[in-house]
C-alpha atoms as a PDB file:
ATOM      1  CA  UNK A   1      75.729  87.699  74.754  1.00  0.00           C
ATOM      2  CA  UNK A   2      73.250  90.046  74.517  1.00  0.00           C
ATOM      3  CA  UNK A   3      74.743  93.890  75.473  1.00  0.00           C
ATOM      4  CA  UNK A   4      73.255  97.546  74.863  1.00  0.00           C
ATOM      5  CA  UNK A   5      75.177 100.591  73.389  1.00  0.00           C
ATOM      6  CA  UNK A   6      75.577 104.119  75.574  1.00  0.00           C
ATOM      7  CA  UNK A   7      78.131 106.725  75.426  1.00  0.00           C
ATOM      8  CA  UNK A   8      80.067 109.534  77.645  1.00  0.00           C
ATOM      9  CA  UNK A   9      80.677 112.881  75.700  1.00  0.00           C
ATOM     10  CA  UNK A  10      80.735 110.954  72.590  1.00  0.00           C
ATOM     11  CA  UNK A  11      82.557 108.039  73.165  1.00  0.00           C
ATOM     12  CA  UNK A  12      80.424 104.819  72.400  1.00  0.00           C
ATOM     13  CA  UNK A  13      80.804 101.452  74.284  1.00  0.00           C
ATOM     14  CA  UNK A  14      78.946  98.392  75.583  1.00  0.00           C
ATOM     15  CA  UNK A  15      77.216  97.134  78.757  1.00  0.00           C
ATOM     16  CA  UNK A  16      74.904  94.640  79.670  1.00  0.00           C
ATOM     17  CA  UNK A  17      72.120  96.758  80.304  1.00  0.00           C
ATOM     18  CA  UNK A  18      72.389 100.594  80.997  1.00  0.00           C
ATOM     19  CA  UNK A  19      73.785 102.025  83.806  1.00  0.00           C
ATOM     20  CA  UNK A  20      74.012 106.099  85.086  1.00  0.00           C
ATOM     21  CA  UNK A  21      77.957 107.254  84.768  1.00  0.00           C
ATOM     22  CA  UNK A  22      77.008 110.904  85.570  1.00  0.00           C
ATOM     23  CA  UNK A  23      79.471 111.351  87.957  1.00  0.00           C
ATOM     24  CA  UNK A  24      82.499 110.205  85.820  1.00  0.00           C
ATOM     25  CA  UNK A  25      81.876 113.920  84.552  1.00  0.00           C
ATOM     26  CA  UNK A  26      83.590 115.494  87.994  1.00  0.00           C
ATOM     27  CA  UNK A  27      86.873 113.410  86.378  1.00  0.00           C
ATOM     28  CA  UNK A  28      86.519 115.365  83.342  1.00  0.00           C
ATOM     29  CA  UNK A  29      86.272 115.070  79.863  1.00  0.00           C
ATOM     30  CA  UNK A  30      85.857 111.215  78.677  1.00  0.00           C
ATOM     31  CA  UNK A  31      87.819 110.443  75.305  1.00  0.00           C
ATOM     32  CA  UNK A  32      88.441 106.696  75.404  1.00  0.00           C
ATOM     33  CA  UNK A  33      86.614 103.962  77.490  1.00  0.00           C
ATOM     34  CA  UNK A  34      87.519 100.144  77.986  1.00  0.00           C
ATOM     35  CA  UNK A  35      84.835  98.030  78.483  1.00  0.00           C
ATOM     36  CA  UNK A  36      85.703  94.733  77.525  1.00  0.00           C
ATOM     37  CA  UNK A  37      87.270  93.231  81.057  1.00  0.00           C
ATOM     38  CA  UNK A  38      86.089  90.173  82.215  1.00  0.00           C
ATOM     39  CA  UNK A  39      87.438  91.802  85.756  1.00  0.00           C
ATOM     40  CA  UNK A  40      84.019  93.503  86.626  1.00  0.00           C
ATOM     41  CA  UNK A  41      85.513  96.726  86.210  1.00  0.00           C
ATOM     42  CA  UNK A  42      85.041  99.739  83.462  1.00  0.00           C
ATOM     43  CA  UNK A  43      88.117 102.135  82.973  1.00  0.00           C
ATOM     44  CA  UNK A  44      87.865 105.557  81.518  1.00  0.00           C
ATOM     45  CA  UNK A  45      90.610 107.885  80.301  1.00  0.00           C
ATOM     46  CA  UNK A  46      89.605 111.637  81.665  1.00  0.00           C
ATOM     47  CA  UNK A  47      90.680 114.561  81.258  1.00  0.00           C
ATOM     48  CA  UNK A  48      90.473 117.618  83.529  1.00  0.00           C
ATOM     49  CA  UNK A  49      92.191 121.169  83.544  1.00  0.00           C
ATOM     50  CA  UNK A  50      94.893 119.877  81.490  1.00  0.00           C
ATOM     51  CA  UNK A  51      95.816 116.533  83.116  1.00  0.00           C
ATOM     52  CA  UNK A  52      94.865 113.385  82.293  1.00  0.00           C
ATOM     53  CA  UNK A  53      93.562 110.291  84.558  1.00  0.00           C
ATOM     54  CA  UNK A  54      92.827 106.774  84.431  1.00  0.00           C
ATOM     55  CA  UNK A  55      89.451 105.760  86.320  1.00  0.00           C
ATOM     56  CA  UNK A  56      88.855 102.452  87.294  1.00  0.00           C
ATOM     57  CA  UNK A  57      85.262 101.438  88.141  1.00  0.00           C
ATOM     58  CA  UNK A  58      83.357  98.696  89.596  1.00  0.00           C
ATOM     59  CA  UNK A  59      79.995  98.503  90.031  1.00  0.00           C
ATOM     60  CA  UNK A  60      78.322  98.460  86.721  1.00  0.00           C
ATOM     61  CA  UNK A  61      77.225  95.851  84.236  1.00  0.00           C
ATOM     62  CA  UNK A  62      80.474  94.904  82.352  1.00  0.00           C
ATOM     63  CA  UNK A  63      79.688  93.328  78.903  1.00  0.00           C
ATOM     64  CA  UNK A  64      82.324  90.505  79.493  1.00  0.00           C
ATOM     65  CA  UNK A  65      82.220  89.791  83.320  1.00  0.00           C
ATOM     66  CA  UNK A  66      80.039  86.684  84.520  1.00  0.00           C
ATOM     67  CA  UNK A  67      80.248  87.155  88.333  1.00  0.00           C
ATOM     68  CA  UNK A  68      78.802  89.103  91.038  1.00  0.00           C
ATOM     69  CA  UNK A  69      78.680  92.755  90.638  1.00  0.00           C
ATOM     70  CA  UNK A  70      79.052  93.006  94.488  1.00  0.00           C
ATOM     71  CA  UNK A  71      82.132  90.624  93.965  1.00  0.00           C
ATOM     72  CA  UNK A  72      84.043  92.894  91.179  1.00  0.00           C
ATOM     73  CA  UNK A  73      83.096  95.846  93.890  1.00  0.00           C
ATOM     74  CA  UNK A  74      85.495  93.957  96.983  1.00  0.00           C
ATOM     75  CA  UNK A  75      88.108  92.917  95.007  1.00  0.00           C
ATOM     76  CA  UNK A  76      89.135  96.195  93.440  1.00  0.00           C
ATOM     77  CA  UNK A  77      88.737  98.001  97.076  1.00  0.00           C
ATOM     78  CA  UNK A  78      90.909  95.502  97.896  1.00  0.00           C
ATOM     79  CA  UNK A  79      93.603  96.545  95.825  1.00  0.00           C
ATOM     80  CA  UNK A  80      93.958  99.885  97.158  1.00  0.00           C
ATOM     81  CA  UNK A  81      96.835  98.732  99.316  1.00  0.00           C
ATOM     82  CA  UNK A  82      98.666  97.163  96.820  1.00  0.00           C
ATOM     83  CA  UNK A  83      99.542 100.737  95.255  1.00  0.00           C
ATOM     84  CA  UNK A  84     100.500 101.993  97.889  1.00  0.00           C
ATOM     85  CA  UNK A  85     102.989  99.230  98.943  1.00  0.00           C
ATOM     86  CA  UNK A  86     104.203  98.484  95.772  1.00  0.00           C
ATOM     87  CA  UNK A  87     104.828 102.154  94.679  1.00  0.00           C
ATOM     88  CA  UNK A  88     107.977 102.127  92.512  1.00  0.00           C
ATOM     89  CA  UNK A  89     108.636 103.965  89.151  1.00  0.00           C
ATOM     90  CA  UNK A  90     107.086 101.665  86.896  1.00  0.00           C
ATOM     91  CA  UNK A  91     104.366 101.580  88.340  1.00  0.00           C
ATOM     92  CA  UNK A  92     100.990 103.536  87.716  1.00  0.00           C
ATOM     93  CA  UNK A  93     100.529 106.302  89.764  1.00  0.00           C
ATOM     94  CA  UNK A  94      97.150 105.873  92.165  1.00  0.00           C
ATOM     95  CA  UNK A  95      95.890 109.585  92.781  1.00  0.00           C
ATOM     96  CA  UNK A  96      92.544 109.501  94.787  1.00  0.00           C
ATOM     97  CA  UNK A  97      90.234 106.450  95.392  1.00  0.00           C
ATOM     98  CA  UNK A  98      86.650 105.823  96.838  1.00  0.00           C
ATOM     99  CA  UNK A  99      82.513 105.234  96.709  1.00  0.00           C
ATOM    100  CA  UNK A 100      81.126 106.713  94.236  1.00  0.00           C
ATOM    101  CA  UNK A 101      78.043 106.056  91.677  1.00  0.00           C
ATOM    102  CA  UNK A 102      76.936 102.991  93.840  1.00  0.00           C
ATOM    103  CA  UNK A 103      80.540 101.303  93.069  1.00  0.00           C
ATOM    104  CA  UNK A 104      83.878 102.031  93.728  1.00  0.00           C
ATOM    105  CA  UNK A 105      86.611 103.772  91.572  1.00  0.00           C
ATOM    106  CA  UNK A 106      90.067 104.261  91.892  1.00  0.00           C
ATOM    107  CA  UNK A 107      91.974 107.648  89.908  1.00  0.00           C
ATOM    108  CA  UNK A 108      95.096 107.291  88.690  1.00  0.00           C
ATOM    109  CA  UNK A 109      97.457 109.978  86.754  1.00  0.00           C
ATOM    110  CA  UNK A 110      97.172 108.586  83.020  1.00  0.00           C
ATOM    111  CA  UNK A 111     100.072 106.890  81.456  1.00  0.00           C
ATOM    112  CA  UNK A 112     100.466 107.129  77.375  1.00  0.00           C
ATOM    113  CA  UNK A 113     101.739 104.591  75.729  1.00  0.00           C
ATOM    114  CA  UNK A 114     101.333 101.022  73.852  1.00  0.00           C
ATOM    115  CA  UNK A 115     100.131  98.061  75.475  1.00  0.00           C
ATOM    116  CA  UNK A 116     102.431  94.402  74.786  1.00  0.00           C
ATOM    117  CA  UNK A 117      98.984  92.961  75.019  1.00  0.00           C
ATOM    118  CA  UNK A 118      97.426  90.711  72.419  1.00  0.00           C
ATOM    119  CA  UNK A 119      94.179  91.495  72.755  1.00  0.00           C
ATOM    120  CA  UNK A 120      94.912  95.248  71.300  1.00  0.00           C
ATOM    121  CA  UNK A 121      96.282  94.104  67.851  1.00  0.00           C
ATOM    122  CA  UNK A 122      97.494  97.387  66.763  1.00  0.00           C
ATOM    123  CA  UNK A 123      99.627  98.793  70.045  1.00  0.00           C
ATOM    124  CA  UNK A 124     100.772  94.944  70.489  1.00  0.00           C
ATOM    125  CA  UNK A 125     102.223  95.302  66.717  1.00  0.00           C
ATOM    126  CA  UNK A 126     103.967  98.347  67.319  1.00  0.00           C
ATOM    127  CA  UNK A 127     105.283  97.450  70.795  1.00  0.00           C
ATOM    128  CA  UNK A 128     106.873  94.308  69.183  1.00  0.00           C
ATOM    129  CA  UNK A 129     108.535  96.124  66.296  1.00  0.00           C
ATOM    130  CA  UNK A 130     110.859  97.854  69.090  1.00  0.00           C
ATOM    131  CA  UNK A 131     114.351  97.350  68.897  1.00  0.00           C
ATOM    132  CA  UNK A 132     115.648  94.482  70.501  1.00  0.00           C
ATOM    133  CA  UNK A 133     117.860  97.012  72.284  1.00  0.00           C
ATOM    134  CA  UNK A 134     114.243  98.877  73.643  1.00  0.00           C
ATOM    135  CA  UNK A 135     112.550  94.886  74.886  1.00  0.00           C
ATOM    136  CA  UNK A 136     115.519  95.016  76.719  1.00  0.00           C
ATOM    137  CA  UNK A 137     115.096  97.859  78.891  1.00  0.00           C
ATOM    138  CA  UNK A 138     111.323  97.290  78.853  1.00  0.00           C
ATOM    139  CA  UNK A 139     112.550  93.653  80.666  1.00  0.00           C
ATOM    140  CA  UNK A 140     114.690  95.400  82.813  1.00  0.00           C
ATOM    141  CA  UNK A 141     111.874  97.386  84.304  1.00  0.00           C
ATOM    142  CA  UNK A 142     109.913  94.085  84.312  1.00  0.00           C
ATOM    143  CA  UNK A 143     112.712  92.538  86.278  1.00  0.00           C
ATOM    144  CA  UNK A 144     113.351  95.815  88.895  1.00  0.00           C
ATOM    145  CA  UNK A 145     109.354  96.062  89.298  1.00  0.00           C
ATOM    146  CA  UNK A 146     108.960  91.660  90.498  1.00  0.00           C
ATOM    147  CA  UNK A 147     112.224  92.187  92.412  1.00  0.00           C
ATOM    148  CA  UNK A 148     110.708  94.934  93.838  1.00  0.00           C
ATOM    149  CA  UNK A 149     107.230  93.019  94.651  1.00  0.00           C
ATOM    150  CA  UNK A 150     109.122  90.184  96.188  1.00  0.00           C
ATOM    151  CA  UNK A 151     111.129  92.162  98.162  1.00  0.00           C
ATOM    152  CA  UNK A 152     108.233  93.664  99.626  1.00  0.00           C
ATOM    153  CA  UNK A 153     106.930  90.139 100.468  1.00  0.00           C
ATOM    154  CA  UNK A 154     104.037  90.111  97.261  1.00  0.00           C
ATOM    155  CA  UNK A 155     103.346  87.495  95.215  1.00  0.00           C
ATOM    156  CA  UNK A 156     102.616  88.994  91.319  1.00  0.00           C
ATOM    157  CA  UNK A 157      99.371  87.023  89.934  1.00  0.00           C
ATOM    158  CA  UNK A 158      97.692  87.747  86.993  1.00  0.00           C
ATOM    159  CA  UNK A 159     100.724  89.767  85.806  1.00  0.00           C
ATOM    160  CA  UNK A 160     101.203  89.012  81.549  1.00  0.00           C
ATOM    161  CA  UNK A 161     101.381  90.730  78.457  1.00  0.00           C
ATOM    162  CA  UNK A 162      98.335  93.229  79.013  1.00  0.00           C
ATOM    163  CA  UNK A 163     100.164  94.444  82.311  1.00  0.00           C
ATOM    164  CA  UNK A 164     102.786  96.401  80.488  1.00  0.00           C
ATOM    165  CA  UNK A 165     102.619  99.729  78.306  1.00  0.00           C
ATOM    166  CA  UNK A 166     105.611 101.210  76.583  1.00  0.00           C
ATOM    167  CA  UNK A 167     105.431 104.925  75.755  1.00  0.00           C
ATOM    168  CA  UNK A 168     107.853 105.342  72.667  1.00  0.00           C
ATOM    169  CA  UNK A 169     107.796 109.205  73.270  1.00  0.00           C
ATOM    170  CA  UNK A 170     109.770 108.997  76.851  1.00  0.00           C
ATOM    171  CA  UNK A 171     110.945 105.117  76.033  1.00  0.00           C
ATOM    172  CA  UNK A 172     109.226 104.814  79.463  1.00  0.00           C
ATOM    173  CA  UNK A 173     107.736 101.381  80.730  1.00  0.00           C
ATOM    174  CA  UNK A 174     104.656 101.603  82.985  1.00  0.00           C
ATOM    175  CA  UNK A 175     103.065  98.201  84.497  1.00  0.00           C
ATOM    176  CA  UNK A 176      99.397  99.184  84.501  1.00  0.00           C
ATOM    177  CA  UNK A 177      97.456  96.236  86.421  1.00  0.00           C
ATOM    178  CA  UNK A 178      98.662  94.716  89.966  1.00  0.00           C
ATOM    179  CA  UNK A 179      94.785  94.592  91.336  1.00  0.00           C
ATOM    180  CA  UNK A 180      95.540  90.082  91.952  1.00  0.00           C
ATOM    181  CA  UNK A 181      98.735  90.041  93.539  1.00  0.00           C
ATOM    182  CA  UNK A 182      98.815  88.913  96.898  1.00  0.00           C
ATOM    183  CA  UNK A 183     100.800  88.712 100.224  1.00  0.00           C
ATOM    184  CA  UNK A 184     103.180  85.894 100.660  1.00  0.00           C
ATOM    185  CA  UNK A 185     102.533  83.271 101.705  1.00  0.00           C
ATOM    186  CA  UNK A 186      99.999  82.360  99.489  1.00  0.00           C
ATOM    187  CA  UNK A 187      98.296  79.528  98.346  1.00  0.00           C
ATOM    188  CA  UNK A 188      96.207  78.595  95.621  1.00  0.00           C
ATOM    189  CA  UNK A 189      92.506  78.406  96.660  1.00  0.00           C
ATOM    190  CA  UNK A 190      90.694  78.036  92.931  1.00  0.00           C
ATOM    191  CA  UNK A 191      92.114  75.772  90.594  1.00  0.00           C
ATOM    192  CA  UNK A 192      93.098  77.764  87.476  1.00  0.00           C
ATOM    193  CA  UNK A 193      94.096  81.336  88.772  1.00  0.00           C
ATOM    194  CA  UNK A 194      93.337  84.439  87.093  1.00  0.00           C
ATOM    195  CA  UNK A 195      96.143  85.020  84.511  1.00  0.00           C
ATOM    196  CA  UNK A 196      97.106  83.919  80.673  1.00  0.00           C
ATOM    197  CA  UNK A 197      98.040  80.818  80.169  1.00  0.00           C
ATOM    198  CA  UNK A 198     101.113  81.627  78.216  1.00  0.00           C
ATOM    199  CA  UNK A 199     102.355  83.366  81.606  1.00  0.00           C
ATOM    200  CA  UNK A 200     101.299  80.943  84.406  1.00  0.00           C
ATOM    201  CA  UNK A 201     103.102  78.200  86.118  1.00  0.00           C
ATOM    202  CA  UNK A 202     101.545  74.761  86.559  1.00  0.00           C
ATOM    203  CA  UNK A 203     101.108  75.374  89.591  1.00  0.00           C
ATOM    204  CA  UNK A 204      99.040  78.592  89.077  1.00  0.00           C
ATOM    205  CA  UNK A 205      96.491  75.338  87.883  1.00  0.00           C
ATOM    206  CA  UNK A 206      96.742  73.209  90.781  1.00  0.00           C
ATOM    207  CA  UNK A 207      94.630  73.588  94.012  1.00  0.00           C
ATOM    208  CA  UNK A 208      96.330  73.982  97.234  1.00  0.00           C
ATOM    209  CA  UNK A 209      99.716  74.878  95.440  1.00  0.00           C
ATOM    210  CA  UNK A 210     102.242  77.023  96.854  1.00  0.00           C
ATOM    211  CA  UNK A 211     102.173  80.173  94.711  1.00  0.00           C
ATOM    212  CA  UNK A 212     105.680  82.259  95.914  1.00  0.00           C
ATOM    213  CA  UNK A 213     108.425  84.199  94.012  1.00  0.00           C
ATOM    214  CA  UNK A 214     110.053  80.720  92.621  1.00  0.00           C
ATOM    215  CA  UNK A 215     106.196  80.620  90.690  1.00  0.00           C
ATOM    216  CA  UNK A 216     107.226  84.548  89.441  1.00  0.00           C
ATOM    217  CA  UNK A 217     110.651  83.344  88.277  1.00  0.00           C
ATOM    218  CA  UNK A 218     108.308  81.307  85.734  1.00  0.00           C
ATOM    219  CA  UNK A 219     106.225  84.513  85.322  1.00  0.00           C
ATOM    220  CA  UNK A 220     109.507  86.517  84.092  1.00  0.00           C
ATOM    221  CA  UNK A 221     110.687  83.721  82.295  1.00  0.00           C
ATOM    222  CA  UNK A 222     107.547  83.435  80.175  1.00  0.00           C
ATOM    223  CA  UNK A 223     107.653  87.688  79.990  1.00  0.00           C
ATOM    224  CA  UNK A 224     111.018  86.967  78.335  1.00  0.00           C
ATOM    225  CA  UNK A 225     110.018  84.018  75.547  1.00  0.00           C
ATOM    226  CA  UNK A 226     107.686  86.995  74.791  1.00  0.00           C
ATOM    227  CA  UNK A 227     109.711  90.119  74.170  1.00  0.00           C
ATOM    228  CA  UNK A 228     112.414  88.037  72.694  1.00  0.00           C
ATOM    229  CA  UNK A 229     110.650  84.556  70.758  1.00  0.00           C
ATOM    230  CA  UNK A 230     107.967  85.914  69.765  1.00  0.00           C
ATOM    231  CA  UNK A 231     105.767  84.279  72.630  1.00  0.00           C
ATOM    232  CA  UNK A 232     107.732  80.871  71.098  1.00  0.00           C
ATOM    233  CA  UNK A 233     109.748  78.608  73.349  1.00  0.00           C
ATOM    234  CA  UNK A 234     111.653  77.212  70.260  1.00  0.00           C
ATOM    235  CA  UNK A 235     115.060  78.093  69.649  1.00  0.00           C
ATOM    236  CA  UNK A 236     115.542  78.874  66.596  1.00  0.00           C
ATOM    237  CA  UNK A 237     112.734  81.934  67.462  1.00  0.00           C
ATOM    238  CA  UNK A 238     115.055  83.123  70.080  1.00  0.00           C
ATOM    239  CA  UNK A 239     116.685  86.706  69.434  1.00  0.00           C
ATOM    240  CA  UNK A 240     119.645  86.606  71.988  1.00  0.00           C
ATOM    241  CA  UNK A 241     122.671  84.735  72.556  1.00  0.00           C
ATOM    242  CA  UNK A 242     122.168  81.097  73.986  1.00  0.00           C
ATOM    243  CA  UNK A 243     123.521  81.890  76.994  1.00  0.00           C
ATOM    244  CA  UNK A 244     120.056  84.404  77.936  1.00  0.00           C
ATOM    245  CA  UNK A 245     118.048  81.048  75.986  1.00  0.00           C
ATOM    246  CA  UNK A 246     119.456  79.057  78.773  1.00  0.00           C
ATOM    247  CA  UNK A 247     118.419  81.180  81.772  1.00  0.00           C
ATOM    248  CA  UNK A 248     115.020  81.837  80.367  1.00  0.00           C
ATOM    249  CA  UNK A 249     114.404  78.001  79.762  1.00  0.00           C
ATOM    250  CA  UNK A 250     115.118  77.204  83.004  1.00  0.00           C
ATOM    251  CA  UNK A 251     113.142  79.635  84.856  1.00  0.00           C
ATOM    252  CA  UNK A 252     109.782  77.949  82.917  1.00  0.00           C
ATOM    253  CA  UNK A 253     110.833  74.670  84.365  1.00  0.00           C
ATOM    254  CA  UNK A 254     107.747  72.713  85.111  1.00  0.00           C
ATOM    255  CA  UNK A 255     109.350  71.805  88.255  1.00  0.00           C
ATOM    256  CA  UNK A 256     109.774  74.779  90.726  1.00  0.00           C
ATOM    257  CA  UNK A 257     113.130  73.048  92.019  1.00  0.00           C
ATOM    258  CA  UNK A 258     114.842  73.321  88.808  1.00  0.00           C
ATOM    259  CA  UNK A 259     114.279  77.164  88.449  1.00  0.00           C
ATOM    260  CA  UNK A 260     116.003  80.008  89.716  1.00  0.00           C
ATOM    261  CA  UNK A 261     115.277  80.302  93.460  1.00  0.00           C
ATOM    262  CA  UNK A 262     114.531  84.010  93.359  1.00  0.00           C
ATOM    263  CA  UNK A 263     113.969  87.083  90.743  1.00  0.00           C
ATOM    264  CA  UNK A 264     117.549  88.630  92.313  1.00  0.00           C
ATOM    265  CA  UNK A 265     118.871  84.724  91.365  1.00  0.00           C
ATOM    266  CA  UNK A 266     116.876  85.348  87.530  1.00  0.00           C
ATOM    267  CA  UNK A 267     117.952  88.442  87.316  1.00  0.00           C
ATOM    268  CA  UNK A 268     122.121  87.959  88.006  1.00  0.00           C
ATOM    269  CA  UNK A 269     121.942  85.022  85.448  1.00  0.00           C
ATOM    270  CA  UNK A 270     120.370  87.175  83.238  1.00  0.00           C
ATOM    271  CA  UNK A 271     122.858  90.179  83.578  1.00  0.00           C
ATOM    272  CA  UNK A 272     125.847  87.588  83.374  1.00  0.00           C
ATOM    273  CA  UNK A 273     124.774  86.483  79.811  1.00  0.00           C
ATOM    274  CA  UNK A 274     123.844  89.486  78.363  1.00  0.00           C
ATOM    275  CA  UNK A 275     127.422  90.196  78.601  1.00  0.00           C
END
């Protein structure tokens, strides 16, 4: 893959080819860029008479995505609503949103903290050296944030490790990413979904598949095998008691019948062997 280098007030990354970000300056001041999404989009952390923002583009070259540019451009416009219906206090805050530099960018307030995700080695060590008693409440948010989305008729895709941040400062949990998830009912229309593997049902892999909250129960399941086995489904990795082992093993049921019928369902199990 062949990419070129170009920076924004001294902060280097990579594109395909190179592309005019001019107008990222009326954000502010650029001091960290992410430009290896295979989404389509850039983001840039800005920051402006004090505050801080997360910018969200689409429209340029992206080093790592292999589909229309056009393409990347519809799908995050067609996000907008999600923040808005899905507004809860996990949840990034969406500021301002629009055309601009021949794409389209959406503005959020920034969010510090470390990402759970795997593909950033060093925040994804630090989140998992949290106390167990910390993973819990992260969870909890997890769990209040899906109940939320189901109850609201949403169906989370492409929610997994990368989707949650942690900011040890406030012990605050922010879910950073809901641009995939979809109204209920939904079905699946490509195959293999977006998503991680490690956080997708089997039927997230099977065309024409009903894809509904009994398919998230799976999703929180597999969020749970990674906060508290170490992204292991064994046992012996497990840190709770085996009465939380039990609830989390069935919710990653291959078969959809044999799981918890609903997050609230999950979620009441879960509560009942904590204690």
């Amino acid at each position: 893959m062949e990419v070129i280098q170009q920076s924004i007030d001294g902060i280097s990354f990579e594109l395909k080819e190179p592309f005019n970000f001019d107008f990222i300056g009326q954000y502010g001041k650029v001091f960290k860029v992410y430009d290896d999404q295979d989404s389509g989009n850039i983001c840039f952390g800005t920051e402006r008479d004090g505050k801080r923002f997360f910018v969200k583009f689409a429209g340029a070259p992206a080093k790592r995505y292999e589909g229309e540019i056009s393409d990347a451009i519809v799908r995050l416009k067609a996000s907008v609503p999600l923040y808005h219906d899905l507004k809860h206090k996990s949840l990034i805050e969406l500021v301002d949103e629009g055309e601009i530099g021949g794409g389209f960018a959406m503005i959020f307030l920034w969010e510090d903290g470390d990402c759970m995700g795997r593909m950033y080695p060093q925040a994804h060590e630090r989140f998992m050296k949290l106390p167990c008693r910390m993973r819990l409440e992260v969870f909890r948010d997890v769990l209040s944030f899906l109940e939320h989305t189901a109850a609201k008729g949403y169906v989370a895709i492409d929610f997994y490790d990368g989707s949650i941040l942690y900011d040890f400062e406030r012990e605050k949990t922010t879910i950073c990413d809901i641009d995939f998830f979809r109204r209920q009912p939904y079905v699946n229309d490509m195959g293999r979904m977006w998503g991680s593997s490690l956080f997708q049902s089997p039927e997230e892999y099977e065309l024409g598949a009903v894809i509904n909250e009994v398919t998230n129960v799976y999703t929180v399941g597999a969020t749970a095998f990674a906060l508290f086995g170490r992204y292991g489904r064994e046992r012996e990795r497990w840190e709770l008691s085996e009465e939380c082992f039990a609830v989390a093993k069935k919710a990653v049921e291959k078969e959809r019948a044999l799981r918890q019928r609903s997050i609230a369902e999950f979620r009441e199990e879960w509560e009942r062997a904590l204690r």
